[in-house]
N, C-alpha and C. Protein backbone atom coordinates (compact mmCIF):
# COMPACT_ATOMS: atom_id res chain seq x y z
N UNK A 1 0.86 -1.18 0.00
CA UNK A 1 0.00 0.00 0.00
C UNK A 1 0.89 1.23 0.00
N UNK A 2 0.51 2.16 -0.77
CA UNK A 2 1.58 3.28 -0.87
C UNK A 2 0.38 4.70 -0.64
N UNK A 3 0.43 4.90 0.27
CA UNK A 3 -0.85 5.80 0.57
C UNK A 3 0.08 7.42 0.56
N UNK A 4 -0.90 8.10 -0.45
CA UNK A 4 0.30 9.75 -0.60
C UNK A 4 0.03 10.40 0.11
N UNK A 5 0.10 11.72 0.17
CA UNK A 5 0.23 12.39 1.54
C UNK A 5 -1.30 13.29 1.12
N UNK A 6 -1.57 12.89 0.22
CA UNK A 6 -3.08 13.60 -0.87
C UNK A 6 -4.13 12.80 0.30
N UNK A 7 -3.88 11.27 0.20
CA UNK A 7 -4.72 10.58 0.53
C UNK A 7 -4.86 10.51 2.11
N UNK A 8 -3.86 11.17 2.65
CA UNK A 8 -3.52 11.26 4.24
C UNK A 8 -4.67 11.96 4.49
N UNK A 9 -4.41 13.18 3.58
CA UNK A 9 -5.26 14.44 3.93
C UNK A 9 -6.46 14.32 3.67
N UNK A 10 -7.24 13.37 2.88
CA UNK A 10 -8.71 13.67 2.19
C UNK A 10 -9.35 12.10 3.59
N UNK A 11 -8.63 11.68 3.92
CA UNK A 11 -9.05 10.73 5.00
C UNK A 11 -9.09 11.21 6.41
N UNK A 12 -8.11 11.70 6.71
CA UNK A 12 -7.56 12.62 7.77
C UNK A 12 -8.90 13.92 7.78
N UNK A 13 -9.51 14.47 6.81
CA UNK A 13 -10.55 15.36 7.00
C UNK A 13 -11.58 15.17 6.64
N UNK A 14 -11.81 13.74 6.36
CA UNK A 14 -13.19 13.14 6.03
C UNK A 14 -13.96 13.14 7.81
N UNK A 15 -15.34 13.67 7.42
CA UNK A 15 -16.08 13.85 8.69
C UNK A 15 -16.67 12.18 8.86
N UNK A 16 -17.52 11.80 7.49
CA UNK A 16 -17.88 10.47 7.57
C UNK A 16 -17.12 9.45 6.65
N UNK A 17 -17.08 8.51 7.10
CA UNK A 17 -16.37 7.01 6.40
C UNK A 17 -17.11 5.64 6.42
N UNK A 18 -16.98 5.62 5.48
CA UNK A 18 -17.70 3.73 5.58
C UNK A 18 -16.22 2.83 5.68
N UNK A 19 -16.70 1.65 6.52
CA UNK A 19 -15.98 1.04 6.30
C UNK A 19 -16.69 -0.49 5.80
N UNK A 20 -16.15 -0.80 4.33
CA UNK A 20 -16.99 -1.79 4.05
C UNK A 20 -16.38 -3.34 3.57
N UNK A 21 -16.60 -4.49 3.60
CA UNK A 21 -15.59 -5.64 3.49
C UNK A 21 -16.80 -7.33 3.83
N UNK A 22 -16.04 -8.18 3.53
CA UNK A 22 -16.29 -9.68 4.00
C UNK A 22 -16.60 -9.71 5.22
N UNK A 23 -17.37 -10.32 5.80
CA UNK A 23 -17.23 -10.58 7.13
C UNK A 23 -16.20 -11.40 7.75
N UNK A 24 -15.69 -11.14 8.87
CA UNK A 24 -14.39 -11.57 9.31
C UNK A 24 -13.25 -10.66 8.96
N UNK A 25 -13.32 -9.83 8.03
CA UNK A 25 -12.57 -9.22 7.09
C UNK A 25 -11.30 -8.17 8.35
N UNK A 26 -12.22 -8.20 9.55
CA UNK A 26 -11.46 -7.18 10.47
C UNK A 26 -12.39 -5.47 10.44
N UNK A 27 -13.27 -5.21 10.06
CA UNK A 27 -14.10 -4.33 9.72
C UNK A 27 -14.48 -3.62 11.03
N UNK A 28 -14.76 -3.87 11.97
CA UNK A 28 -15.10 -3.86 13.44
C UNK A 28 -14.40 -3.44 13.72
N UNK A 29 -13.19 -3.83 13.66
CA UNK A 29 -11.59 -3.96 15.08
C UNK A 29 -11.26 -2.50 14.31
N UNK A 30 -11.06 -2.77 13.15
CA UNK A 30 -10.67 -1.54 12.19
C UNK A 30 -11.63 0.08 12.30
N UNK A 31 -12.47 -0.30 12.22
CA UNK A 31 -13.71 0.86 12.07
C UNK A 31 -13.33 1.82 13.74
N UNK A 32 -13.08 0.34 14.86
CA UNK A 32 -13.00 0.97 16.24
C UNK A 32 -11.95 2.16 16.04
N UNK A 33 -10.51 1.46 15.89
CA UNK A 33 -9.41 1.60 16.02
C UNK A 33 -8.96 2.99 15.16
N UNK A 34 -10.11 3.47 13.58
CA UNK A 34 -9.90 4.04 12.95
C UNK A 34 -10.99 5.72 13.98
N UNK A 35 -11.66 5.45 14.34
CA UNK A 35 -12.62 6.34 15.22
C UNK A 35 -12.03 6.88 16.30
N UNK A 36 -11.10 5.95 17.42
CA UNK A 36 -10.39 6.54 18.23
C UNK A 36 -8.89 7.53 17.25
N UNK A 37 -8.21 7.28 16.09
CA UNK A 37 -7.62 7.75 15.29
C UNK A 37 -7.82 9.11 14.85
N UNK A 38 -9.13 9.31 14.12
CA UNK A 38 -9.68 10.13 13.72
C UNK A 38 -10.68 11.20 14.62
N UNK A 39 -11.09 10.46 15.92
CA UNK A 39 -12.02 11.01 16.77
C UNK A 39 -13.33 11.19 16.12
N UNK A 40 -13.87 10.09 15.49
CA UNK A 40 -15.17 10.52 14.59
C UNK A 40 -16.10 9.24 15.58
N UNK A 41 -17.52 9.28 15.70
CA UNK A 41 -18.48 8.65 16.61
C UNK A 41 -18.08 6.99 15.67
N UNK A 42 -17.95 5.96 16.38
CA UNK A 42 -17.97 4.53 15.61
C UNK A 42 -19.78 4.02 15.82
N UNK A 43 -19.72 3.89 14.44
CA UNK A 43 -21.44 3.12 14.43
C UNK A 43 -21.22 1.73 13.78
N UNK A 44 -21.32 1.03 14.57
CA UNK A 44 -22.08 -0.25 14.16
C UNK A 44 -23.11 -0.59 13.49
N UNK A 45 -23.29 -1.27 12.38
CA UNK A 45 -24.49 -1.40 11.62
C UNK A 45 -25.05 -2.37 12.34
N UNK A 46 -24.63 -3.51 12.79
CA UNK A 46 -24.91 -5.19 13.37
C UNK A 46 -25.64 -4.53 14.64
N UNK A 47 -24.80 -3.91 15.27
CA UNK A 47 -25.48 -3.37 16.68
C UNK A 47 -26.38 -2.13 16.76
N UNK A 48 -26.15 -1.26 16.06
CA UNK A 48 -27.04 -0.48 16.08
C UNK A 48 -28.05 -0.25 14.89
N UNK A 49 -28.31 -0.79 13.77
CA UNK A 49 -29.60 -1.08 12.87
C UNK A 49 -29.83 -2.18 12.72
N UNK A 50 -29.28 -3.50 12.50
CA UNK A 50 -30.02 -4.85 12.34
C UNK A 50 -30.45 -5.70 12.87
N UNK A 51 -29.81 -5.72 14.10
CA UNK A 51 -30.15 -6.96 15.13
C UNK A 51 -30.84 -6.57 16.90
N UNK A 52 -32.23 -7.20 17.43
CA UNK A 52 -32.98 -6.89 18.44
C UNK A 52 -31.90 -8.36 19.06
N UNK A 53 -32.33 -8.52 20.43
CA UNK A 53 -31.84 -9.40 20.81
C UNK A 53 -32.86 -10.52 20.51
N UNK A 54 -31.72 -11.96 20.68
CA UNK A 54 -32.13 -12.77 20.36
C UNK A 54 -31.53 -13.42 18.47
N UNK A 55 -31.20 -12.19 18.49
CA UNK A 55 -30.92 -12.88 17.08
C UNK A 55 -31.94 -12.24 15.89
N UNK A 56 -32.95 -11.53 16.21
CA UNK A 56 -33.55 -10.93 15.57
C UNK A 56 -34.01 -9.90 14.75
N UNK A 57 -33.95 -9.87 13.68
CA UNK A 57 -34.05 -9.04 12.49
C UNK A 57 -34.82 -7.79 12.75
N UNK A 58 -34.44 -6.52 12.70
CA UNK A 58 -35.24 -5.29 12.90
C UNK A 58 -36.11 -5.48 11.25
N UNK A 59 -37.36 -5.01 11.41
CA UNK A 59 -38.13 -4.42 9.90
C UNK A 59 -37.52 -3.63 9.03
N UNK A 60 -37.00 -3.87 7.87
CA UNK A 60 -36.46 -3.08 6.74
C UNK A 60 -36.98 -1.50 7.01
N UNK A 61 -37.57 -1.26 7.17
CA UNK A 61 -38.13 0.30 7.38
C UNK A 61 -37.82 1.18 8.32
N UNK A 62 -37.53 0.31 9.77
CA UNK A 62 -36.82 0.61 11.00
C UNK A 62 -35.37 1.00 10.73
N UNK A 63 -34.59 -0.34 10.23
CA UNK A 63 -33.55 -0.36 9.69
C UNK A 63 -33.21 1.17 8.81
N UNK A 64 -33.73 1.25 7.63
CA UNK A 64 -33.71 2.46 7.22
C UNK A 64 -33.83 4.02 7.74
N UNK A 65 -35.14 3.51 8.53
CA UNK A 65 -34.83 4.86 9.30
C UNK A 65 -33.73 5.12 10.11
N UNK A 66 -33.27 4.32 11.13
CA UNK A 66 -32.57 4.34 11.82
C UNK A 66 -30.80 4.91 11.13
N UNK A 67 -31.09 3.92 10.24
CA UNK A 67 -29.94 4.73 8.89
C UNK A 67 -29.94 5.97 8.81
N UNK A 68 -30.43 6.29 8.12
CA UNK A 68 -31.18 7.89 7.62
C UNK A 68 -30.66 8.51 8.69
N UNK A 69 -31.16 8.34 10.06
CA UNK A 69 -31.05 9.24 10.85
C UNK A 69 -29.67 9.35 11.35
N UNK A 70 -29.02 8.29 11.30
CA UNK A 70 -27.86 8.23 11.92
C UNK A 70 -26.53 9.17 11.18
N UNK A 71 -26.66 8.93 9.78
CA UNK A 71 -25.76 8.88 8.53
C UNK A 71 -26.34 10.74 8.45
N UNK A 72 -27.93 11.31 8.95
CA UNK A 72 -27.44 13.32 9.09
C UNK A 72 -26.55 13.23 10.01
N UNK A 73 -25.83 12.76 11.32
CA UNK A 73 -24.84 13.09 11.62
C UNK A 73 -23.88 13.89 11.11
N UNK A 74 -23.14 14.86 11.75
CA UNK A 74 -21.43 15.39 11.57
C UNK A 74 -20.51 14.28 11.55
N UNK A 75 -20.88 13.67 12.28
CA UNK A 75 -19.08 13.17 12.31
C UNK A 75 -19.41 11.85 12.69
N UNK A 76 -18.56 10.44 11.75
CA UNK A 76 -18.97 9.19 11.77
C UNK A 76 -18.46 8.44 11.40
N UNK A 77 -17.92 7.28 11.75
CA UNK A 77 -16.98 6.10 10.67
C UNK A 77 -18.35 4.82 10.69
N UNK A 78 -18.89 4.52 9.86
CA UNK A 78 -20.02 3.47 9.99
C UNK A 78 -19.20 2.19 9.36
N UNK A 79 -19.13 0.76 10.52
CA UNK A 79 -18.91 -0.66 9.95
C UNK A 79 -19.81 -1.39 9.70
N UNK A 80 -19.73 -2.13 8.52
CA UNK A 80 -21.02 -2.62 7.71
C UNK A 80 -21.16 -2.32 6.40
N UNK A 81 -21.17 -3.78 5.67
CA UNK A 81 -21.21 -3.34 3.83
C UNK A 81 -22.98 -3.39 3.63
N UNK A 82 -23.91 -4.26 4.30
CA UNK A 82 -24.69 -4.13 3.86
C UNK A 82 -25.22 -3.08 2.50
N UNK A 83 -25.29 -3.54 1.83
CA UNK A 83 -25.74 -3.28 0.42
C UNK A 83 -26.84 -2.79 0.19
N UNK A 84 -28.06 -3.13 0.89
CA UNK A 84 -29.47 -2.67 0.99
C UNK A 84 -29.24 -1.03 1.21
N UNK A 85 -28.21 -0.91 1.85
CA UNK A 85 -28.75 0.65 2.23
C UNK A 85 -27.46 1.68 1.81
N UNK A 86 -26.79 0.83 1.21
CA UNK A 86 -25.63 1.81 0.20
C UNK A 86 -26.71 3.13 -0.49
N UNK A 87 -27.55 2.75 -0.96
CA UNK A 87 -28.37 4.18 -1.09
C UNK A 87 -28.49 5.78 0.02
N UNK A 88 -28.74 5.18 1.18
CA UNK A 88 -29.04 5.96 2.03
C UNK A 88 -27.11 6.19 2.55
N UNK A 89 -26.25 5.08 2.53
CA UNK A 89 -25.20 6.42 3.23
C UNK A 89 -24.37 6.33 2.44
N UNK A 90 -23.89 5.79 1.05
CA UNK A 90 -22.91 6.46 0.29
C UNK A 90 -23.45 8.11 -0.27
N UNK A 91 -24.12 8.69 -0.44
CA UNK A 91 -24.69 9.79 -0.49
C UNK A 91 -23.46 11.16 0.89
N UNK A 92 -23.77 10.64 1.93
CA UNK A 92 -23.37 11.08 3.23
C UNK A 92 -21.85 10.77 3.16
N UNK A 93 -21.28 10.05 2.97
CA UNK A 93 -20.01 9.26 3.17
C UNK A 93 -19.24 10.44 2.46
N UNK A 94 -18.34 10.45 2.96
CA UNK A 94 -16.83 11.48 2.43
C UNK A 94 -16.00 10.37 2.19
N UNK A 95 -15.73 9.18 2.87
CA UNK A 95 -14.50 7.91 2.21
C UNK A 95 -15.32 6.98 2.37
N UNK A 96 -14.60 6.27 1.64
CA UNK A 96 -14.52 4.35 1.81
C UNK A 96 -13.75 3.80 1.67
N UNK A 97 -13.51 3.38 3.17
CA UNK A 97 -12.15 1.97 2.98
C UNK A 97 -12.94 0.71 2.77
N UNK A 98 -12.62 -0.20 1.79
CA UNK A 98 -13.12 -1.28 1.43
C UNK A 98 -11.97 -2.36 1.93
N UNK A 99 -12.23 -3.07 3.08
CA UNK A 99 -11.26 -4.41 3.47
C UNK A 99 -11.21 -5.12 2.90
N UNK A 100 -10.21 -5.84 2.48
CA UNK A 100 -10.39 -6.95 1.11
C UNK A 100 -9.56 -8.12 1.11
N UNK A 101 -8.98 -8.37 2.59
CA UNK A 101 -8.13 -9.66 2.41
C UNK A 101 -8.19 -10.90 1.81
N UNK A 102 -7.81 -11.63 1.73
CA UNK A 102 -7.79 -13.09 1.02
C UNK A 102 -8.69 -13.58 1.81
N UNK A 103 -9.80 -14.59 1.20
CA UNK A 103 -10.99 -15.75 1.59
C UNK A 103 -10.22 -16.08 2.75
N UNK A 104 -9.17 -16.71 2.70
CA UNK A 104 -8.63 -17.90 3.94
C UNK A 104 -8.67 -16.76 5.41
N UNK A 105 -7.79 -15.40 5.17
CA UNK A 105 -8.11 -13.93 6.30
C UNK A 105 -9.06 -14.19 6.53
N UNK A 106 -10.14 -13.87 6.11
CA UNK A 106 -11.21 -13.78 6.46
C UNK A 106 -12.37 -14.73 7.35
N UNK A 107 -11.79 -16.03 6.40
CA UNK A 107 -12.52 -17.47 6.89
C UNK A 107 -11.89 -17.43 8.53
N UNK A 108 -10.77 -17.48 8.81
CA UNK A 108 -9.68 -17.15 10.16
C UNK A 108 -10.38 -16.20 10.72
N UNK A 109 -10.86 -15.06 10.46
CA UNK A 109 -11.28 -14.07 11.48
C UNK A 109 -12.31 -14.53 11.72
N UNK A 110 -13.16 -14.74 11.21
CA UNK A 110 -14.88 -15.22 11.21
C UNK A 110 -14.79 -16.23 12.54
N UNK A 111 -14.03 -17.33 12.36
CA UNK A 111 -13.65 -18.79 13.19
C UNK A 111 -12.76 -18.15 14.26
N UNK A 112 -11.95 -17.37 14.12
CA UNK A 112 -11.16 -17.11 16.00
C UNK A 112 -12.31 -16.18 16.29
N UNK A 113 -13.05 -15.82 15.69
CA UNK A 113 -13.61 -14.52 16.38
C UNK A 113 -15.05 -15.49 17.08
N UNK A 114 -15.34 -16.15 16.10
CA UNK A 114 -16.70 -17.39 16.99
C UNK A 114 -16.15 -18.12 18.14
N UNK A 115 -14.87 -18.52 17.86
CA UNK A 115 -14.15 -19.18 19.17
C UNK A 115 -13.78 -18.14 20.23
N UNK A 116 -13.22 -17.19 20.16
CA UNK A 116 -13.08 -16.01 20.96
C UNK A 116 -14.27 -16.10 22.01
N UNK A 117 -15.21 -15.67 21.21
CA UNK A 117 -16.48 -15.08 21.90
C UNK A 117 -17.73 -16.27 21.86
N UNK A 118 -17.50 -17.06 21.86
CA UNK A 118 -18.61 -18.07 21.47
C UNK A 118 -19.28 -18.39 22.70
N UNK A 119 -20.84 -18.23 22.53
CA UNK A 119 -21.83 -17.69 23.60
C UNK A 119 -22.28 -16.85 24.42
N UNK A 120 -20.91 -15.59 24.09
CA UNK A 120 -20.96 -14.30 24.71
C UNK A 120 -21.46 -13.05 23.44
N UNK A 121 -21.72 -12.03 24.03
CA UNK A 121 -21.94 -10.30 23.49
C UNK A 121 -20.44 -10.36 23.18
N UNK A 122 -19.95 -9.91 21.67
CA UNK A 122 -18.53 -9.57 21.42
C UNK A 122 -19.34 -7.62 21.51
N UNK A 123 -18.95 -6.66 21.17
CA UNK A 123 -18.84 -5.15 21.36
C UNK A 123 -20.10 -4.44 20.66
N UNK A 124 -19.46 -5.07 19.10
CA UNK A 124 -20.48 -4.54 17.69
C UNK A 124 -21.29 -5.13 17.71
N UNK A 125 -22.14 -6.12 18.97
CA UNK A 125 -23.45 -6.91 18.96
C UNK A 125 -24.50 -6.21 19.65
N UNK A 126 -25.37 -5.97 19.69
CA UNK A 126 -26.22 -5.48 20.86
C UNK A 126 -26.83 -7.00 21.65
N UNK A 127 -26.80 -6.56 22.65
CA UNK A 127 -27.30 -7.31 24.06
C UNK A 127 -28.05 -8.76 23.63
N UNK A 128 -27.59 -9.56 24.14
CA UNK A 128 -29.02 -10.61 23.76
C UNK A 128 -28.70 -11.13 22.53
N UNK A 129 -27.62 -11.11 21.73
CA UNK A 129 -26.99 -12.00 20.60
C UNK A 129 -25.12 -12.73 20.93
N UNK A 130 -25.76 -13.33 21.27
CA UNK A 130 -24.17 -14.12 21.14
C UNK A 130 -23.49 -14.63 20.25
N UNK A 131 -22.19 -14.70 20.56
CA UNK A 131 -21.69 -15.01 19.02
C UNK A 131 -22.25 -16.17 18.80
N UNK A 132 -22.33 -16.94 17.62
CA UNK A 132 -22.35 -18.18 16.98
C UNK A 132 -21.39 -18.00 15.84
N UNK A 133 -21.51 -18.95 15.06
CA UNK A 133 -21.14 -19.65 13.47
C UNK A 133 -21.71 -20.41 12.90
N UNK A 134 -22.55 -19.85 11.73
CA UNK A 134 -23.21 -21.20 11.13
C UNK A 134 -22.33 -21.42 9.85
N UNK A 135 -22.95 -22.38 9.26
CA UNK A 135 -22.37 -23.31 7.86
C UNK A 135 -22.87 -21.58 6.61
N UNK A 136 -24.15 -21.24 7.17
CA UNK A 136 -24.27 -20.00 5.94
C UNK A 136 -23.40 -19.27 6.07
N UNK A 137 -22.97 -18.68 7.57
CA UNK A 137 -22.12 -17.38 7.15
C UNK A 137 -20.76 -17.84 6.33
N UNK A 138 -20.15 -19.35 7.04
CA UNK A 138 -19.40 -19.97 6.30
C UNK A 138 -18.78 -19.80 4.62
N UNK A 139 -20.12 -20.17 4.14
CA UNK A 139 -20.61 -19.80 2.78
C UNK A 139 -20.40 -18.68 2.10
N UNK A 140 -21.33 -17.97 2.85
CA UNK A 140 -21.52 -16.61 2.36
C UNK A 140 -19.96 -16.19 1.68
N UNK A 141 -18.84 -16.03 2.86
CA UNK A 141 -17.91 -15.54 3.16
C UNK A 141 -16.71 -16.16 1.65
N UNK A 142 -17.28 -17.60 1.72
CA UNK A 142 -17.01 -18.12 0.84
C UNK A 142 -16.48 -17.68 -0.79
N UNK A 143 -17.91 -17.83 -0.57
CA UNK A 143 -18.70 -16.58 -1.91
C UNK A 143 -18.81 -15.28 -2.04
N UNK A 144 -17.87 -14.49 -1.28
CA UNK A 144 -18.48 -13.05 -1.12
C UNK A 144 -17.71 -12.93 -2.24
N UNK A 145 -16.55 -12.62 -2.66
CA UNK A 145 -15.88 -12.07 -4.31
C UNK A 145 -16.69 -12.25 -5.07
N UNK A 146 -17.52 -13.76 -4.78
CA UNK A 146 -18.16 -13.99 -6.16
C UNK A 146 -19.19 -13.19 -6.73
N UNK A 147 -20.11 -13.21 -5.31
CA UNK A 147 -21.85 -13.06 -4.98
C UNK A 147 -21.53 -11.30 -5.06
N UNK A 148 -20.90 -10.87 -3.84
CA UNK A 148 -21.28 -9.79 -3.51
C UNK A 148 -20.29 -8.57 -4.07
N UNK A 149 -18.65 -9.24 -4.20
CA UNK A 149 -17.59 -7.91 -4.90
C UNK A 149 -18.49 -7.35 -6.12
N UNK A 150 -19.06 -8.30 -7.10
CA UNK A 150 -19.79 -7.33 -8.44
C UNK A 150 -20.77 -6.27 -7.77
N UNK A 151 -21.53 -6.76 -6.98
CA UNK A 151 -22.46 -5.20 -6.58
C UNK A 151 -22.16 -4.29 -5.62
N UNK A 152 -20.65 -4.56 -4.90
CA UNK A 152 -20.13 -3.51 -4.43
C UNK A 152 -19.33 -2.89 -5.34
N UNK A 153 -18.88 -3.35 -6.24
CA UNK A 153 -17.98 -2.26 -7.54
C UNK A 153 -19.22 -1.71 -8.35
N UNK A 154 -20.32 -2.28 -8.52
CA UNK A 154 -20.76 -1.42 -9.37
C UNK A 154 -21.93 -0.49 -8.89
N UNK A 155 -22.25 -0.33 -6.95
CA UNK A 155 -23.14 0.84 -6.68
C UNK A 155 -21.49 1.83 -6.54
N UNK A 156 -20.44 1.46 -5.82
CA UNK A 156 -18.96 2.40 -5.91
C UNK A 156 -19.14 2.95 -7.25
N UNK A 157 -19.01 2.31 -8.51
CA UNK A 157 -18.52 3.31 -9.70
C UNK A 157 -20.09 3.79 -10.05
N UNK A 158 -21.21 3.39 -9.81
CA UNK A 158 -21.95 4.04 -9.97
C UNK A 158 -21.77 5.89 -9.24
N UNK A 159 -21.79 5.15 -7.91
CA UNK A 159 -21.99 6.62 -6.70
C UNK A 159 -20.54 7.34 -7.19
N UNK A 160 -19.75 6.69 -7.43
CA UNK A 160 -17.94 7.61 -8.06
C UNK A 160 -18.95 8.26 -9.07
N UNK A 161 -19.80 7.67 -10.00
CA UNK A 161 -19.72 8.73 -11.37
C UNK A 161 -20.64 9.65 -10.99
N UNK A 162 -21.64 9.51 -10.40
CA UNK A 162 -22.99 10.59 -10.01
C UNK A 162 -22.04 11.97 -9.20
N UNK A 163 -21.00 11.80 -8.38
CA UNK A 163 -20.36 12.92 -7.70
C UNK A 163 -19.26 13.25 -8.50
N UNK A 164 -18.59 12.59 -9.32
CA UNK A 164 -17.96 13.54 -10.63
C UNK A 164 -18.65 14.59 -11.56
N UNK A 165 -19.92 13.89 -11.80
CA UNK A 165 -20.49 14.87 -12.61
C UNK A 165 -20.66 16.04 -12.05
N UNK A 166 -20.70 16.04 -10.53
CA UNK A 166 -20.65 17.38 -9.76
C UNK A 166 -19.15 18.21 -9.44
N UNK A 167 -18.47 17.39 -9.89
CA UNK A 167 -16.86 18.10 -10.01
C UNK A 167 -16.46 17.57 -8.41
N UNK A 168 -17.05 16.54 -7.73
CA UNK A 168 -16.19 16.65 -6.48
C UNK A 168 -15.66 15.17 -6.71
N UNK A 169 -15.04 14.43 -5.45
CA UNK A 169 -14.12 13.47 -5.53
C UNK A 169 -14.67 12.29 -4.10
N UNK A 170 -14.86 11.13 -4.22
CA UNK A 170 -14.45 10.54 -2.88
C UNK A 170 -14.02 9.54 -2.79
N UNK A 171 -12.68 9.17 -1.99
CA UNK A 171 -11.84 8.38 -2.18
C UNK A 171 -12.50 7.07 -1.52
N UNK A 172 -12.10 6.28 -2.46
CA UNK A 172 -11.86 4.77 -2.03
C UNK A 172 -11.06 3.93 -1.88
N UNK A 173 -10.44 3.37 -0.88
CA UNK A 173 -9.73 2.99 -0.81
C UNK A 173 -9.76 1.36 -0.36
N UNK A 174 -8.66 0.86 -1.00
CA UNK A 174 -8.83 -0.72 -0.73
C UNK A 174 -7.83 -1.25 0.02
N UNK A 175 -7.96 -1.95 1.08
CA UNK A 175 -6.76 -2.36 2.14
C UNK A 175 -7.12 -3.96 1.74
N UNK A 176 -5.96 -4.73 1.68
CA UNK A 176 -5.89 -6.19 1.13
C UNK A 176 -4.97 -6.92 2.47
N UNK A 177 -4.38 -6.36 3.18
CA UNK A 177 -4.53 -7.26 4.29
C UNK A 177 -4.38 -6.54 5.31
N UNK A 178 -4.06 -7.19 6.24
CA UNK A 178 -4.06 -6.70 8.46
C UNK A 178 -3.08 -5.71 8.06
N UNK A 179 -1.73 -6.07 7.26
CA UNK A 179 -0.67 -4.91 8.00
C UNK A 179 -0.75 -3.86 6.73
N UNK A 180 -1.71 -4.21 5.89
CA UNK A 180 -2.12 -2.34 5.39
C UNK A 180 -2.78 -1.88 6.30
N UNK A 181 -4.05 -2.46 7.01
CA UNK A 181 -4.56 -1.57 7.58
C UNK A 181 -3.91 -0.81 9.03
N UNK A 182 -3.08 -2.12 9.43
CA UNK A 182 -2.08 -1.40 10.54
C UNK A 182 -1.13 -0.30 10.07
N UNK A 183 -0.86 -0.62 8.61
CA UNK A 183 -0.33 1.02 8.21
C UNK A 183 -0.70 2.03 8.14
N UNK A 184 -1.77 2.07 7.73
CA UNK A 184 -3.01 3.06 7.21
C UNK A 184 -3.53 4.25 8.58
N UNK A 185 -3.63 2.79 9.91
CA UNK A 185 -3.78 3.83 11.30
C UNK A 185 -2.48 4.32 11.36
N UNK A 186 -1.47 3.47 11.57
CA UNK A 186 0.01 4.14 12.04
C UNK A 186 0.19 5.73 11.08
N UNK A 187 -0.06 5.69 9.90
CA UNK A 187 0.08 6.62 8.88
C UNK A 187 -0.49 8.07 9.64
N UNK A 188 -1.84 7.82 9.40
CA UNK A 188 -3.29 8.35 10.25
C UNK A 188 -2.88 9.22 11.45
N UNK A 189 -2.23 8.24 12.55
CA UNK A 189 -2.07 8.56 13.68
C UNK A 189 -0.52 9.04 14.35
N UNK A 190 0.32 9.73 13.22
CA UNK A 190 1.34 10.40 13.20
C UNK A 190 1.29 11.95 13.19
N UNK A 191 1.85 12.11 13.68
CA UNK A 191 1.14 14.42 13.27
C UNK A 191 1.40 14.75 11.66
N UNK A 192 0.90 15.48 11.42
CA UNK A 192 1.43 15.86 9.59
C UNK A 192 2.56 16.41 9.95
């Protein structure tokens, strides 16, 4: 990763950030770690729009709102690719770091992180969900390059071309493993 001193600065004064990736990908640990960095509020998508306890699915409409409302905020790093609602906060978003390590990274984080915490609240959960692991997320994770990289490149170059036509810019950026992103804070968290 060769990050310029352009890209220091347009991250470094971004108010909001997505941070978006695989699950397991490190998205969480990162999103935290990048919020205490930057001093911007860390939102959880898992904990704070999708999941009631128990394991249970908030109503798409809740969900949204709750979006909406969160994403008028000033100042924000949101973890979570969910796709459903790339409408409502790439709009808001000033960056995107997209996590992108290798399947096997990822499959590893997913599995120490179920073993870690397995039957407990890990942070980015709200109350009343414990970790598990099933065979789907398994899958999913599997398949995410396959299933899900095409419709995250193409709402990105979509939302890239709709804010060119307005003459402005917002960076995206792609971290491909742990010690970019450990560069990326170290970078971050140096004085200019």
């Amino acid at each position: 990763m060769n990050v310029t001193s352009g890209l220091k600065l347009a991250l470094a004064a971004a108010d909001r950030i997505l941070v978006i990736g695989c699950p397991g990908s490190g998205k969480s640990t990162f999103a935290k770690r990048l919020s205490q960095v930057l001093d911007l509020d860390y939102i959880s998508m898992d904990r704070d729009f999708y999941w009631l306890p128990g394991w249970r699915k908030r109503p798409r409409d809740e969900i949204d709102r709750l979006i909406t409302d969160a994403v008028a905020g000033k100042r924000w790093i949101m973890d979570g690719t969910g796709l459903n609602s790339f409408h409502l906060r790439l709009p808001r978003a000033q960056a995107v770091i997209w996590l992108r390590p290798p399947r096997y990274a990822c499959l590893y984080g997913a599995i120490s992180r179920a073993l870690r915490h397995f039957g407990r609240n890990r942070p980015e959960l709200p109350a009343g969900c414990p970790e598990n692991l099933s065979l789907d997320a398994l899958f999913y994770i599997w398949n995410f390059e396959r299933d899900a990289v095409p419709l995250i490149e193409a709402a990105l170059r979509d939302h890239a071309a709709g804010i060119a036509e307005r003459g402005s810019e917002m960076p995206i950026l792609q971290l491909k493993s742990h010690r970019q992103m450990r560069q990326l804070l170290d970078l971050l968290g140096r004085p200019a």
